[in-house]
N, C-alpha and C. Protein backbone atom coordinates (compact mmCIF):
# COMPACT_ATOMS: atom_id res chain seq x y z
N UNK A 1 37.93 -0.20 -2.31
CA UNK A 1 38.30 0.73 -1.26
C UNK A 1 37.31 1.89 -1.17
N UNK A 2 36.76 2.44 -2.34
CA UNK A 2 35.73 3.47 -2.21
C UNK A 2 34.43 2.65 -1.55
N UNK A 3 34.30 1.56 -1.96
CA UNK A 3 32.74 1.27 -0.97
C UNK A 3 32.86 1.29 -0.01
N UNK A 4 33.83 1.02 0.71
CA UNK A 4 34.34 1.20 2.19
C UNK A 4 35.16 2.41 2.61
N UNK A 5 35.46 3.23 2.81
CA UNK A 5 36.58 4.39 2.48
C UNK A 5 37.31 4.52 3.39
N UNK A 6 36.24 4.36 4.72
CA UNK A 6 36.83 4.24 6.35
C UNK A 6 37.51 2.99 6.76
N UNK A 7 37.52 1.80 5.78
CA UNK A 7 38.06 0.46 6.41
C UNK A 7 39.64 0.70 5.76
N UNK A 8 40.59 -0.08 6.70
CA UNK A 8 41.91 0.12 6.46
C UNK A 8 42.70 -1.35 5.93
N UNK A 9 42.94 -1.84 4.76
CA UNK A 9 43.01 -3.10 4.01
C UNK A 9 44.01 -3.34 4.07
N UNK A 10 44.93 -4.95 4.00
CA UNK A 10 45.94 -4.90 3.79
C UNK A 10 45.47 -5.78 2.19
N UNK A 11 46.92 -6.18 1.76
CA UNK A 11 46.42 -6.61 0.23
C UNK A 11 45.96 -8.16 0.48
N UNK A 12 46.12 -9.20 1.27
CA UNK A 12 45.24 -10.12 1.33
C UNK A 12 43.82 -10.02 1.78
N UNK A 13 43.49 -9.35 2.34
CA UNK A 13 41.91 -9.17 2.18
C UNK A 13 41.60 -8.52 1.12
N UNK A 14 42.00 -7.26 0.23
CA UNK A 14 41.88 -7.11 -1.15
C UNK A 14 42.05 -8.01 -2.27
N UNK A 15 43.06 -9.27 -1.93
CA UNK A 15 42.56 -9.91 -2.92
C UNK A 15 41.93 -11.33 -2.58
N UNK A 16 41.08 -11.30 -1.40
CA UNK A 16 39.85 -12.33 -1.09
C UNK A 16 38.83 -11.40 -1.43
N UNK A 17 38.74 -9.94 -1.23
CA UNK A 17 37.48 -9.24 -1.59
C UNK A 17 37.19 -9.44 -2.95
N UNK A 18 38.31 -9.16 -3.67
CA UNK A 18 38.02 -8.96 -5.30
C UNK A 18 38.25 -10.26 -5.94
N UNK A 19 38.72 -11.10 -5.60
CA UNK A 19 38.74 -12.06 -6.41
C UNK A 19 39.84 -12.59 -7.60
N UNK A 20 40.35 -10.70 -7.48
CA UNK A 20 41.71 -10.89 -8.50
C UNK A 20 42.90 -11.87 -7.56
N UNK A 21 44.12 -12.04 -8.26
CA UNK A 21 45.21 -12.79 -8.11
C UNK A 21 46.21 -11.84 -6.87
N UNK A 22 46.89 -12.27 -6.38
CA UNK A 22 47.95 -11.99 -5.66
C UNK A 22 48.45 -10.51 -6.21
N UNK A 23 49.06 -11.18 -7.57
CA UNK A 23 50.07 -10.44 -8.29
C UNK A 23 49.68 -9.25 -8.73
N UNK A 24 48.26 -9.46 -9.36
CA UNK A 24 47.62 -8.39 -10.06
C UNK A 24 46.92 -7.05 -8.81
N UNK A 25 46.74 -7.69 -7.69
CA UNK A 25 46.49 -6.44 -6.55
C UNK A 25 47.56 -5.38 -5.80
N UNK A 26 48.91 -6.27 -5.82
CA UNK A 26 50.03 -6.01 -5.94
C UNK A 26 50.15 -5.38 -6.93
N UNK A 27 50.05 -4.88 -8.23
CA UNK A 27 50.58 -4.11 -9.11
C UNK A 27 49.65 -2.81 -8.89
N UNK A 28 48.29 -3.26 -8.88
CA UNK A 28 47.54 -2.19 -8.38
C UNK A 28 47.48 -1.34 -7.61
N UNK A 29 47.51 -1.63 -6.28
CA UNK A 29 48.25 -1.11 -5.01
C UNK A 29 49.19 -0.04 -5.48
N UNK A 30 50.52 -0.99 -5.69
CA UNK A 30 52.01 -0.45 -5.78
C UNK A 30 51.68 1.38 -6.59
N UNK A 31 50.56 1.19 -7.97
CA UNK A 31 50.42 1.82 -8.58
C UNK A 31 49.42 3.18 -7.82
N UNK A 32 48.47 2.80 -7.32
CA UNK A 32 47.80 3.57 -6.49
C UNK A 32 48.87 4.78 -5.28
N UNK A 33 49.65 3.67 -4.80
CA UNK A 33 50.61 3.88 -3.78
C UNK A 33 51.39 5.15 -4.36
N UNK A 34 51.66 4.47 -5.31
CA UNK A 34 52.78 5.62 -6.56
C UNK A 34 52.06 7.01 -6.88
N UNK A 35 50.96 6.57 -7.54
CA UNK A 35 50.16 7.85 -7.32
C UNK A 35 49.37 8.73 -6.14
N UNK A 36 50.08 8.25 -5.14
CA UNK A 36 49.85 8.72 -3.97
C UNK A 36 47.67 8.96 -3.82
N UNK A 37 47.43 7.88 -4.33
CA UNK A 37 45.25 7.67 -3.67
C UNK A 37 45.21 6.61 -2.72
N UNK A 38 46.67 5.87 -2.39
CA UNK A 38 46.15 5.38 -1.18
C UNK A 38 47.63 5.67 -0.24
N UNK A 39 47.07 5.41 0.99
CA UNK A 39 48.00 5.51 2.04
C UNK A 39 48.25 4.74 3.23
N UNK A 40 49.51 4.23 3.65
CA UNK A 40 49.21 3.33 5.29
C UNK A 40 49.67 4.81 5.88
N UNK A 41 48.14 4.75 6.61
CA UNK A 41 48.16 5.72 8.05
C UNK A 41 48.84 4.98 8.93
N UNK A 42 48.62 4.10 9.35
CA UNK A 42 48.94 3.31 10.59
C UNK A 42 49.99 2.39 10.65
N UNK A 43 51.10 2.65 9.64
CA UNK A 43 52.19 2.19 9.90
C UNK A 43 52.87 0.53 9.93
N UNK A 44 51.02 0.10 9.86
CA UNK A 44 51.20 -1.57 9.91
C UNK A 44 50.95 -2.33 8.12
N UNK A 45 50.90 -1.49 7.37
CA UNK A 45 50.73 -1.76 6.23
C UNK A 45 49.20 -1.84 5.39
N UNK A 46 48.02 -1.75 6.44
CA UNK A 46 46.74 -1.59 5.95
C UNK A 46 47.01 -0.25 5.11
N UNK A 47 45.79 -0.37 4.34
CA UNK A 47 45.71 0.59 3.28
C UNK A 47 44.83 1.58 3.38
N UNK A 48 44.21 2.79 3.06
CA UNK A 48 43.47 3.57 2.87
C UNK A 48 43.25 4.80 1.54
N UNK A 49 42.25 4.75 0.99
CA UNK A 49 42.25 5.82 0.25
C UNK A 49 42.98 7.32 1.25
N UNK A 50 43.96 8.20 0.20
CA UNK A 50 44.33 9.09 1.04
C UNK A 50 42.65 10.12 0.89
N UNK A 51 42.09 10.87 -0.01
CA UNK A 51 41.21 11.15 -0.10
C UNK A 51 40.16 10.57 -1.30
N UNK A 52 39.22 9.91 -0.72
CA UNK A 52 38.16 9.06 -1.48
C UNK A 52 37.84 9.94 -2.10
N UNK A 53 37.65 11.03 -2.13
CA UNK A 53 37.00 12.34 -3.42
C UNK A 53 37.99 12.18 -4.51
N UNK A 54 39.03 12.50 -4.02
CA UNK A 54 40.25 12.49 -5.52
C UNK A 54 40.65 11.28 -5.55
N UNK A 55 40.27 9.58 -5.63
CA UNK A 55 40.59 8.59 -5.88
C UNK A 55 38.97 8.55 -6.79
N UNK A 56 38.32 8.85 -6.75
CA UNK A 56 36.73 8.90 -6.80
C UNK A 56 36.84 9.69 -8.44
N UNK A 57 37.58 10.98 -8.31
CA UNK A 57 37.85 11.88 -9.81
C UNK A 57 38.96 11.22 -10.26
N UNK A 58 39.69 9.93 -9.53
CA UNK A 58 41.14 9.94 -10.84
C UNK A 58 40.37 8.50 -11.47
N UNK A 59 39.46 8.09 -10.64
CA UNK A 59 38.74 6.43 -11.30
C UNK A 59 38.00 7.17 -12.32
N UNK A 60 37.02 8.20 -12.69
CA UNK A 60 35.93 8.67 -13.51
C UNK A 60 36.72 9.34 -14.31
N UNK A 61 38.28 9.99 -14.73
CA UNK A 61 38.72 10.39 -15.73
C UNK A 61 39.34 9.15 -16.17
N UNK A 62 39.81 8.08 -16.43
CA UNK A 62 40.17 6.86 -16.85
C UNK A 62 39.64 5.76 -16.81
N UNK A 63 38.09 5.91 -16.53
CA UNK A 63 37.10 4.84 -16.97
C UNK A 63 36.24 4.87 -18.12
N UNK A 64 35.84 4.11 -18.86
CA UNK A 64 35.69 4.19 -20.14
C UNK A 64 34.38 3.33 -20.14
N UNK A 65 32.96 3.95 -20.09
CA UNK A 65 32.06 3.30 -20.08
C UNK A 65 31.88 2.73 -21.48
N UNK A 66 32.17 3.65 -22.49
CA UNK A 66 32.28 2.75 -23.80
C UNK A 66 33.11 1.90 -23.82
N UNK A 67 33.53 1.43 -23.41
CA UNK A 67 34.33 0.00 -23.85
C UNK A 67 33.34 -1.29 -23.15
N UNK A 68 32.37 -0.93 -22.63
CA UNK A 68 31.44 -2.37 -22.30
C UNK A 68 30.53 -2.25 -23.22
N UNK A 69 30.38 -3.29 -23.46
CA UNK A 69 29.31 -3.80 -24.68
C UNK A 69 27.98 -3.12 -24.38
N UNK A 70 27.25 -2.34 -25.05
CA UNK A 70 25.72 -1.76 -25.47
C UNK A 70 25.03 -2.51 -26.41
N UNK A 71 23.87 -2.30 -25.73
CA UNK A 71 22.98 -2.81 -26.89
C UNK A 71 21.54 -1.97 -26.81
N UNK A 72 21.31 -1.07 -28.04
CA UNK A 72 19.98 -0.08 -27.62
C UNK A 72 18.74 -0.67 -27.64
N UNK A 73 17.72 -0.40 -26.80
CA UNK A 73 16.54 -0.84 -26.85
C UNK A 73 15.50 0.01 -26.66
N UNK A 74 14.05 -0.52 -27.28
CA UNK A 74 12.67 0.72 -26.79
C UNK A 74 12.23 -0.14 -25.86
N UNK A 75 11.27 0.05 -24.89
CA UNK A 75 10.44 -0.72 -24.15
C UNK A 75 9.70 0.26 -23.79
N UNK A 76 8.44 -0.19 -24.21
CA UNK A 76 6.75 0.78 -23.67
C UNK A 76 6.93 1.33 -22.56
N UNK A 77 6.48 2.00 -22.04
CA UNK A 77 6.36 3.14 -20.43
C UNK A 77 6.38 3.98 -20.57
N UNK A 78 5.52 4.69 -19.79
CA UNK A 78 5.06 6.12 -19.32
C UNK A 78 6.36 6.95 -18.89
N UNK A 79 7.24 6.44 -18.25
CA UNK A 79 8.39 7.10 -17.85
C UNK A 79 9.67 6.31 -17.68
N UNK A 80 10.57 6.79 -17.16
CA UNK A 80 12.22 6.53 -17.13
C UNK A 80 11.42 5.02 -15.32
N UNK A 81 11.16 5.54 -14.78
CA UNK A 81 10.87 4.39 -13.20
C UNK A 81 9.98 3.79 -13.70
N UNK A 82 9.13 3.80 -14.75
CA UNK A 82 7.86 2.41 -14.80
C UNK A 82 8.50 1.92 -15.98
N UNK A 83 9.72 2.11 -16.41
CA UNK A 83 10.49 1.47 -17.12
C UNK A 83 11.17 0.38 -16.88
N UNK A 84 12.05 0.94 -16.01
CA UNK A 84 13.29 0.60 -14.90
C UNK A 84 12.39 -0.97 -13.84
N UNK A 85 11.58 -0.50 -13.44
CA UNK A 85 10.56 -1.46 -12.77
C UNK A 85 10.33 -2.56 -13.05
N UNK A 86 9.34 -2.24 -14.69
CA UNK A 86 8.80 -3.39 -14.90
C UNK A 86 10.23 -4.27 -15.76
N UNK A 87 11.02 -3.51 -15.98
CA UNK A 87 12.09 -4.60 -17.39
C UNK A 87 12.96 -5.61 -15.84
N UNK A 88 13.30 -4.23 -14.73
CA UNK A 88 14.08 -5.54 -14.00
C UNK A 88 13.43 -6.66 -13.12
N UNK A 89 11.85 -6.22 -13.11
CA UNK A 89 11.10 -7.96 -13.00
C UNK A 89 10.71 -8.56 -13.61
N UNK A 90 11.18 -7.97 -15.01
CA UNK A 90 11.24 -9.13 -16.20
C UNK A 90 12.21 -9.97 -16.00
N UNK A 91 13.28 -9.32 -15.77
CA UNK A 91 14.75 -10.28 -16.06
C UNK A 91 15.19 -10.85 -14.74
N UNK A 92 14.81 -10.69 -13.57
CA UNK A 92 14.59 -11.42 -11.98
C UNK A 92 13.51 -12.41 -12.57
N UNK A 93 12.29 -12.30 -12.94
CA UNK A 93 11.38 -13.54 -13.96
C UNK A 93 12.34 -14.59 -14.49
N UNK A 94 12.89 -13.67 -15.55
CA UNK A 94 14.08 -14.84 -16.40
C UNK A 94 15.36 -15.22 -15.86
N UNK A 95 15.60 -14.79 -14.68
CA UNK A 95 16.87 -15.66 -14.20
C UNK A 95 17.88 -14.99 -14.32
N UNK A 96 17.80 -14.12 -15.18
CA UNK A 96 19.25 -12.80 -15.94
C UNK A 96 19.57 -12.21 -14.73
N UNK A 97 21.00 -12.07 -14.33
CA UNK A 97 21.49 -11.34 -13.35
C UNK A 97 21.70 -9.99 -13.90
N UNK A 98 21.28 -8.96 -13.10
CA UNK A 98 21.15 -7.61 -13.78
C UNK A 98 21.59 -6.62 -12.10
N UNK A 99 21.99 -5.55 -12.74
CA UNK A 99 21.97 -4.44 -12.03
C UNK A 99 21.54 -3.19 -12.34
N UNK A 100 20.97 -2.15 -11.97
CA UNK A 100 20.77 -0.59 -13.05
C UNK A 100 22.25 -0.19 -12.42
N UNK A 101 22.28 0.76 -13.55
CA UNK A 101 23.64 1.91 -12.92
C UNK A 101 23.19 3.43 -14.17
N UNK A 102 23.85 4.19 -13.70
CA UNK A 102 23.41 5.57 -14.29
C UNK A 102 22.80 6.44 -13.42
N UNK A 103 21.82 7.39 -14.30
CA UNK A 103 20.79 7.30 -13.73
C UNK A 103 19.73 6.75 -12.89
N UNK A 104 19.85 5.98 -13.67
CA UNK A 104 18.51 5.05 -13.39
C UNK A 104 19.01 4.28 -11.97
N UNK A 105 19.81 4.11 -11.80
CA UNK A 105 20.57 3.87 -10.07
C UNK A 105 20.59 4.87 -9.15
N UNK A 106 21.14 5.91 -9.81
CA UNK A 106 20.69 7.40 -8.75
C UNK A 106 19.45 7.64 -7.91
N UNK A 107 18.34 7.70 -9.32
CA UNK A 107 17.03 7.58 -8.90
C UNK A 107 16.71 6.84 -7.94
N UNK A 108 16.76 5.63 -8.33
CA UNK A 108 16.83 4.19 -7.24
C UNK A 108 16.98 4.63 -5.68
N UNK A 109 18.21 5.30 -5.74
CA UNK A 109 19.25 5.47 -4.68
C UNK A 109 18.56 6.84 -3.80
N UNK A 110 18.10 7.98 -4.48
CA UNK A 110 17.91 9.08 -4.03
C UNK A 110 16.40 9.55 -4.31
N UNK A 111 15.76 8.84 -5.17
CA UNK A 111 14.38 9.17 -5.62
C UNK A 111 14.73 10.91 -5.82
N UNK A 112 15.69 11.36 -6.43
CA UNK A 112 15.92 12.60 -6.71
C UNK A 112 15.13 13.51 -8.02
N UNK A 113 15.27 12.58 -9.42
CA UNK A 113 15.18 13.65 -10.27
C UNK A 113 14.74 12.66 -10.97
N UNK A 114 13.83 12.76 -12.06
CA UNK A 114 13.29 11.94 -13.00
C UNK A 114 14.12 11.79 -14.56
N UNK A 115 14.14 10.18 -14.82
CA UNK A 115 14.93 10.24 -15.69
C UNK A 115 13.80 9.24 -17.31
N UNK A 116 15.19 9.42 -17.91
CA UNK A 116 14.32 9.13 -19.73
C UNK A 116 15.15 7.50 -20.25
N UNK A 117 16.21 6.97 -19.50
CA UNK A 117 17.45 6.35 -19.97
C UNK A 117 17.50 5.13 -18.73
N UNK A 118 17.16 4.03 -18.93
CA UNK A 118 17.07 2.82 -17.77
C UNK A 118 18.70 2.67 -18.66
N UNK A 119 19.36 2.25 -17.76
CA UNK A 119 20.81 1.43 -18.00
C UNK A 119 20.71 0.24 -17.05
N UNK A 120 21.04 -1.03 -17.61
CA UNK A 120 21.48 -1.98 -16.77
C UNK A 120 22.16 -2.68 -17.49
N UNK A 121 23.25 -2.89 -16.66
CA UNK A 121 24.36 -4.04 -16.74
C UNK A 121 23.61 -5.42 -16.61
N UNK A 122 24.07 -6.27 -17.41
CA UNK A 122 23.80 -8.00 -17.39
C UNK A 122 25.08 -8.75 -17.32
N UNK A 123 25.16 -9.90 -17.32
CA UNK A 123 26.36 -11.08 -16.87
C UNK A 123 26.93 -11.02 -18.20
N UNK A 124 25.76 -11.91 -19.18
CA UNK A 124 26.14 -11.78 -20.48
C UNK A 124 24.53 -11.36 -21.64
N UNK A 125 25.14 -11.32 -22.68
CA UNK A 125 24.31 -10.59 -23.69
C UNK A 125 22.47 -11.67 -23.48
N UNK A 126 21.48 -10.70 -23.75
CA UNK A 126 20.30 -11.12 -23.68
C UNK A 126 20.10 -12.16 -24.63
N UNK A 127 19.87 -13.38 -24.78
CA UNK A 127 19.11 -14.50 -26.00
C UNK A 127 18.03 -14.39 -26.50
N UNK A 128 17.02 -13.50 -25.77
CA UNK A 128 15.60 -13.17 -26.69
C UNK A 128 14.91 -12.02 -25.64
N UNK A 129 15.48 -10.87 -26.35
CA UNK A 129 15.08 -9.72 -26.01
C UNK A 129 13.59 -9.44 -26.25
N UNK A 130 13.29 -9.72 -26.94
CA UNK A 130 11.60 -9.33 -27.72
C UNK A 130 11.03 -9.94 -26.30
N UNK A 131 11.20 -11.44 -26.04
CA UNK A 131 10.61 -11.37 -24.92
C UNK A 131 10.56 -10.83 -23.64
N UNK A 132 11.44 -9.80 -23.63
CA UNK A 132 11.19 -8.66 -22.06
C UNK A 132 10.26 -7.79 -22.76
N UNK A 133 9.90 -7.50 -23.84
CA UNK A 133 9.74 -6.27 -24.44
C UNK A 133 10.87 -5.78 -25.14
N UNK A 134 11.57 -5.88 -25.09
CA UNK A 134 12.46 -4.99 -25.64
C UNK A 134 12.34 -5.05 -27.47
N UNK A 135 12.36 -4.07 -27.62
CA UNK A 135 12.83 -3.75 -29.30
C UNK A 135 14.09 -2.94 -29.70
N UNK A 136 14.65 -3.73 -30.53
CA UNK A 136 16.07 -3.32 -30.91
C UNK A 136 16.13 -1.96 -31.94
N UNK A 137 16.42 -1.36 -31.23
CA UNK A 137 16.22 0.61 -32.39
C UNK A 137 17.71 1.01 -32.49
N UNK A 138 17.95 1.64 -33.91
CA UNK A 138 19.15 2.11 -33.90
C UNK A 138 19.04 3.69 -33.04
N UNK A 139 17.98 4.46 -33.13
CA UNK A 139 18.36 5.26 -32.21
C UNK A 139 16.57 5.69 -31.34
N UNK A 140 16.55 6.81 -30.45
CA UNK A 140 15.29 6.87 -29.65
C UNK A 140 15.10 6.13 -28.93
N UNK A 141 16.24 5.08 -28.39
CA UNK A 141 16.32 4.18 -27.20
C UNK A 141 16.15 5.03 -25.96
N UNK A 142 15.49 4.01 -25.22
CA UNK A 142 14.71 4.18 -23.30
C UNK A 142 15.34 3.48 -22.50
N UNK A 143 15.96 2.30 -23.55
CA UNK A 143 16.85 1.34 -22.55
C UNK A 143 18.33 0.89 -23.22
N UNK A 144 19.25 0.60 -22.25
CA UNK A 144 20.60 0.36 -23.06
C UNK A 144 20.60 -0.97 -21.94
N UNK A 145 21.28 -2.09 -22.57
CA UNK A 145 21.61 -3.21 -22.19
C UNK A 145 22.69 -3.43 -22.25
N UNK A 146 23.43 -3.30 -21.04
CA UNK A 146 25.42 -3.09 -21.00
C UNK A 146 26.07 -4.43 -20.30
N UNK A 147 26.93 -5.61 -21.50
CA UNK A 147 27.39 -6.25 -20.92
C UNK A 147 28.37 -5.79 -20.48
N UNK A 148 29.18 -6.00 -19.41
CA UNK A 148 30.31 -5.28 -18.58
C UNK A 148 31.23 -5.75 -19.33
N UNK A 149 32.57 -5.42 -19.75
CA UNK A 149 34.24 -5.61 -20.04
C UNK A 149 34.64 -6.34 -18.57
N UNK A 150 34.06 -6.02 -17.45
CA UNK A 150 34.53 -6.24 -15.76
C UNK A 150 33.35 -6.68 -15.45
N UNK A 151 33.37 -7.73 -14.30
CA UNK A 151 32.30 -7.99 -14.05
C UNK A 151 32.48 -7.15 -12.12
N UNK A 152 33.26 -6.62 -12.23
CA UNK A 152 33.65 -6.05 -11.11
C UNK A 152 32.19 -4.98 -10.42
N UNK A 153 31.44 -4.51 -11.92
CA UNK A 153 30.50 -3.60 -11.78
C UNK A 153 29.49 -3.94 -10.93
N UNK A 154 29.58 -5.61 -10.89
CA UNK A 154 28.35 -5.97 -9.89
C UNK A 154 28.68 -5.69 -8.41
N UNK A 155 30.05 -5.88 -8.19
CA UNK A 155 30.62 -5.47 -6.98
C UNK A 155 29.81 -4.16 -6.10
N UNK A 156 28.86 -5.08 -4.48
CA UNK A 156 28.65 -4.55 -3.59
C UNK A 156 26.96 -3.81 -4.34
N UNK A 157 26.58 -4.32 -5.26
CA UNK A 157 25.10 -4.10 -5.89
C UNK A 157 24.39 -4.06 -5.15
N UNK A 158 22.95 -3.74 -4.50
CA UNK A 158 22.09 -3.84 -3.45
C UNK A 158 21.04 -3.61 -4.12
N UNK A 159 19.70 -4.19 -3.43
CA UNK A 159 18.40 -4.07 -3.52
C UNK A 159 17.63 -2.45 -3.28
N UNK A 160 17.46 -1.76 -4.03
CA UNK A 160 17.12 -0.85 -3.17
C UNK A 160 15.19 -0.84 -4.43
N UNK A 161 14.54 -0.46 -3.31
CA UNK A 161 13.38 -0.52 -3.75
C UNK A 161 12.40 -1.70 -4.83
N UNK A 162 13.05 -2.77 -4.52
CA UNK A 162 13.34 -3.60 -5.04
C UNK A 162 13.51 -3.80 -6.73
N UNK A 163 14.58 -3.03 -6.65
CA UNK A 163 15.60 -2.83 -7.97
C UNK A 163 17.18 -3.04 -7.59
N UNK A 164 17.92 -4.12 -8.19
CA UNK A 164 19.20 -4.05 -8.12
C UNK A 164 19.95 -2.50 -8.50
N UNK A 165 20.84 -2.49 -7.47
CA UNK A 165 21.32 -0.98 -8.39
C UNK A 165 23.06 -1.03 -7.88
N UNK A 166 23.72 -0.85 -8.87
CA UNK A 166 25.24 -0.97 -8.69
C UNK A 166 25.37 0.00 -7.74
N UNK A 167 26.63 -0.09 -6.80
CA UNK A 167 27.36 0.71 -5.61
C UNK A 167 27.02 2.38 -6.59
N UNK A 168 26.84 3.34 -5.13
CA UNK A 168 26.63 4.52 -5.64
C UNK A 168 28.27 5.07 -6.03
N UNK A 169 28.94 4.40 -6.13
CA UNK A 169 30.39 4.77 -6.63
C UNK A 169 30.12 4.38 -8.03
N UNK A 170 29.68 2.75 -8.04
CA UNK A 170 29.92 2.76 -9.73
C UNK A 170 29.29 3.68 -10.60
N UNK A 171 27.76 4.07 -9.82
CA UNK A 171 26.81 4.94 -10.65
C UNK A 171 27.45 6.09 -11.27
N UNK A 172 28.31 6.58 -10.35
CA UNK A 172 28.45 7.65 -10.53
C UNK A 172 29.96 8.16 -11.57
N UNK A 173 30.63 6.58 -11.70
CA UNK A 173 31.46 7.00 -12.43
C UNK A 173 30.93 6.33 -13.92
N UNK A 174 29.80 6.01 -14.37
CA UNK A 174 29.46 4.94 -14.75
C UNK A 174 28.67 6.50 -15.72
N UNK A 175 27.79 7.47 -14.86
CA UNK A 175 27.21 8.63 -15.51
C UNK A 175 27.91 9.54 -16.46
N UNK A 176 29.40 9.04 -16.33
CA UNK A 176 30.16 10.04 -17.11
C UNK A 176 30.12 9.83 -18.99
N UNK A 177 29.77 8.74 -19.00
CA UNK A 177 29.62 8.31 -19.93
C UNK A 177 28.42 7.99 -21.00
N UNK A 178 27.64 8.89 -20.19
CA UNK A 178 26.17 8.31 -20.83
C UNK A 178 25.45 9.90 -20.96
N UNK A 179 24.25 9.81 -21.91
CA UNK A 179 23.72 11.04 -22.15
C UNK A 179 23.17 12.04 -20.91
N UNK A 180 22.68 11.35 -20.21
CA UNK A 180 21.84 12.11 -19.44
C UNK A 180 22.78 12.36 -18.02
N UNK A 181 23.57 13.65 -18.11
CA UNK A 181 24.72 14.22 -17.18
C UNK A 181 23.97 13.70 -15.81
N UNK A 182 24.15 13.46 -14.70
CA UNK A 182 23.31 13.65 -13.65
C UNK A 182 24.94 13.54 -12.59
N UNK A 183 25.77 14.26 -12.51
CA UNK A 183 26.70 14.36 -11.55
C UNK A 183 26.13 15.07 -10.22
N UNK A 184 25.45 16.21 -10.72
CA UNK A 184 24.56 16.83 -9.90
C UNK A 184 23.70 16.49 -9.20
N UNK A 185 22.96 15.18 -9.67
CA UNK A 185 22.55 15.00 -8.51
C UNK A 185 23.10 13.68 -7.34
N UNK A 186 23.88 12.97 -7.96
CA UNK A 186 24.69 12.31 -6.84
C UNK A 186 25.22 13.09 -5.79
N UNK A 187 25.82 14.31 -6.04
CA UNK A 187 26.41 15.15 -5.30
C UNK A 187 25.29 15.45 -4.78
N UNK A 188 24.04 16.53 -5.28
CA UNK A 188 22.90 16.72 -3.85
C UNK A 188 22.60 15.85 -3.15
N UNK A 189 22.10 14.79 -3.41
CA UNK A 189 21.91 13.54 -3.03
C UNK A 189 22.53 12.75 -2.09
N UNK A 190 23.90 13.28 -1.70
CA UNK A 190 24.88 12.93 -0.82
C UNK A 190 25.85 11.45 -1.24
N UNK A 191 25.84 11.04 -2.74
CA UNK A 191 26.41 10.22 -3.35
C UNK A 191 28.01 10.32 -3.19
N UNK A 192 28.35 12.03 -3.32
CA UNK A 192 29.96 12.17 -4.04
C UNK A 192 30.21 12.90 -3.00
């Protein structure tokens, strides 16, 4: 509902969009409903966020980026974008479905502010990291390799500069959780 904010859903197209079950969009809903973040304006039962800003702050206080699998890595580069660059045409090379999110999606998204921290989500865990480059460090990592708990994160991903980069919704609830704060600039940026 946040990638769209202006479209008005009923729950069978929510659950052909997402993929979840009947039952389980139905509980969701009901629950949303309850907590009054969504609303039928129109009387016919479509749905709407009541305000996408405060459905936007109640998703980023009860999302838990630690609970998806990390894995730290170094990879050579001059910076946070000739990082980001060369690792995700490594793994478009190898076939690995990937997205950035964080930072490193912001950037993507806004060419705003320079960053130190590539994040990308994968399907599942890497089989031979050494061959992207990557080196496995317990700490002074440049790159984190996040298998998702949800694979929901890929949801509505786009090409931008030719870098996958998760929805500027996920980025941004996705930043709360990671070192390098950048709320600030989604918001200049016209993200939030």
């Amino acid at each position: 509902m946040l990638a769209a904010p202006d479209r008005r859903w009923v729950q069978s197209e929510l659950v052909h969009e997402t993929g979840l079950s009947g039952g389980y969009v139905s509980k969701v809903v009901g629950r949303l409903v309850e907590d009054e973040l969504v609303v039928s304006q129109s009387g016919d039962g479509r749905l709407a966020p009541r305000s996408p800003s405060t459905m936007l702050d109640a998703w980023t206080q009860v999302y838990a980026f630690a609970k998806h699998s990390l894995a730290k890595f170094h990879m050579v580069g001059r910076n946070g974008p000739e990082v980001l660059t060369a690792l995700a045409g490594r793994l478009q090379t190898a076939g690995v479905e990937h997205t950035a999110t964080g930072l490193s999606a912001a950037w993507q998204i806004s060419q705003f502010a320079d960053f130190r921290l590539t994040t990308l989500f994968v399907r599942e865990p890497l089989l031979n990291p050494d061959m992207l480059g990557l080196r496995p460090v317990e700490q002074g990592e440049n790159v984190w390799i996040v298998v998702p708990n949800d694979l929901g994160v890929f949801y509505a991903a786009k090409d931008v500069n030719g870098v996958s980069c998760v929805h500027p919704v996920q980025a941004y609830v996705d930043l709360a959780g990671q070192p390098e704060r950048a709320f600030a600039v989604l918001q200049v940026s016209g993200l939030r």
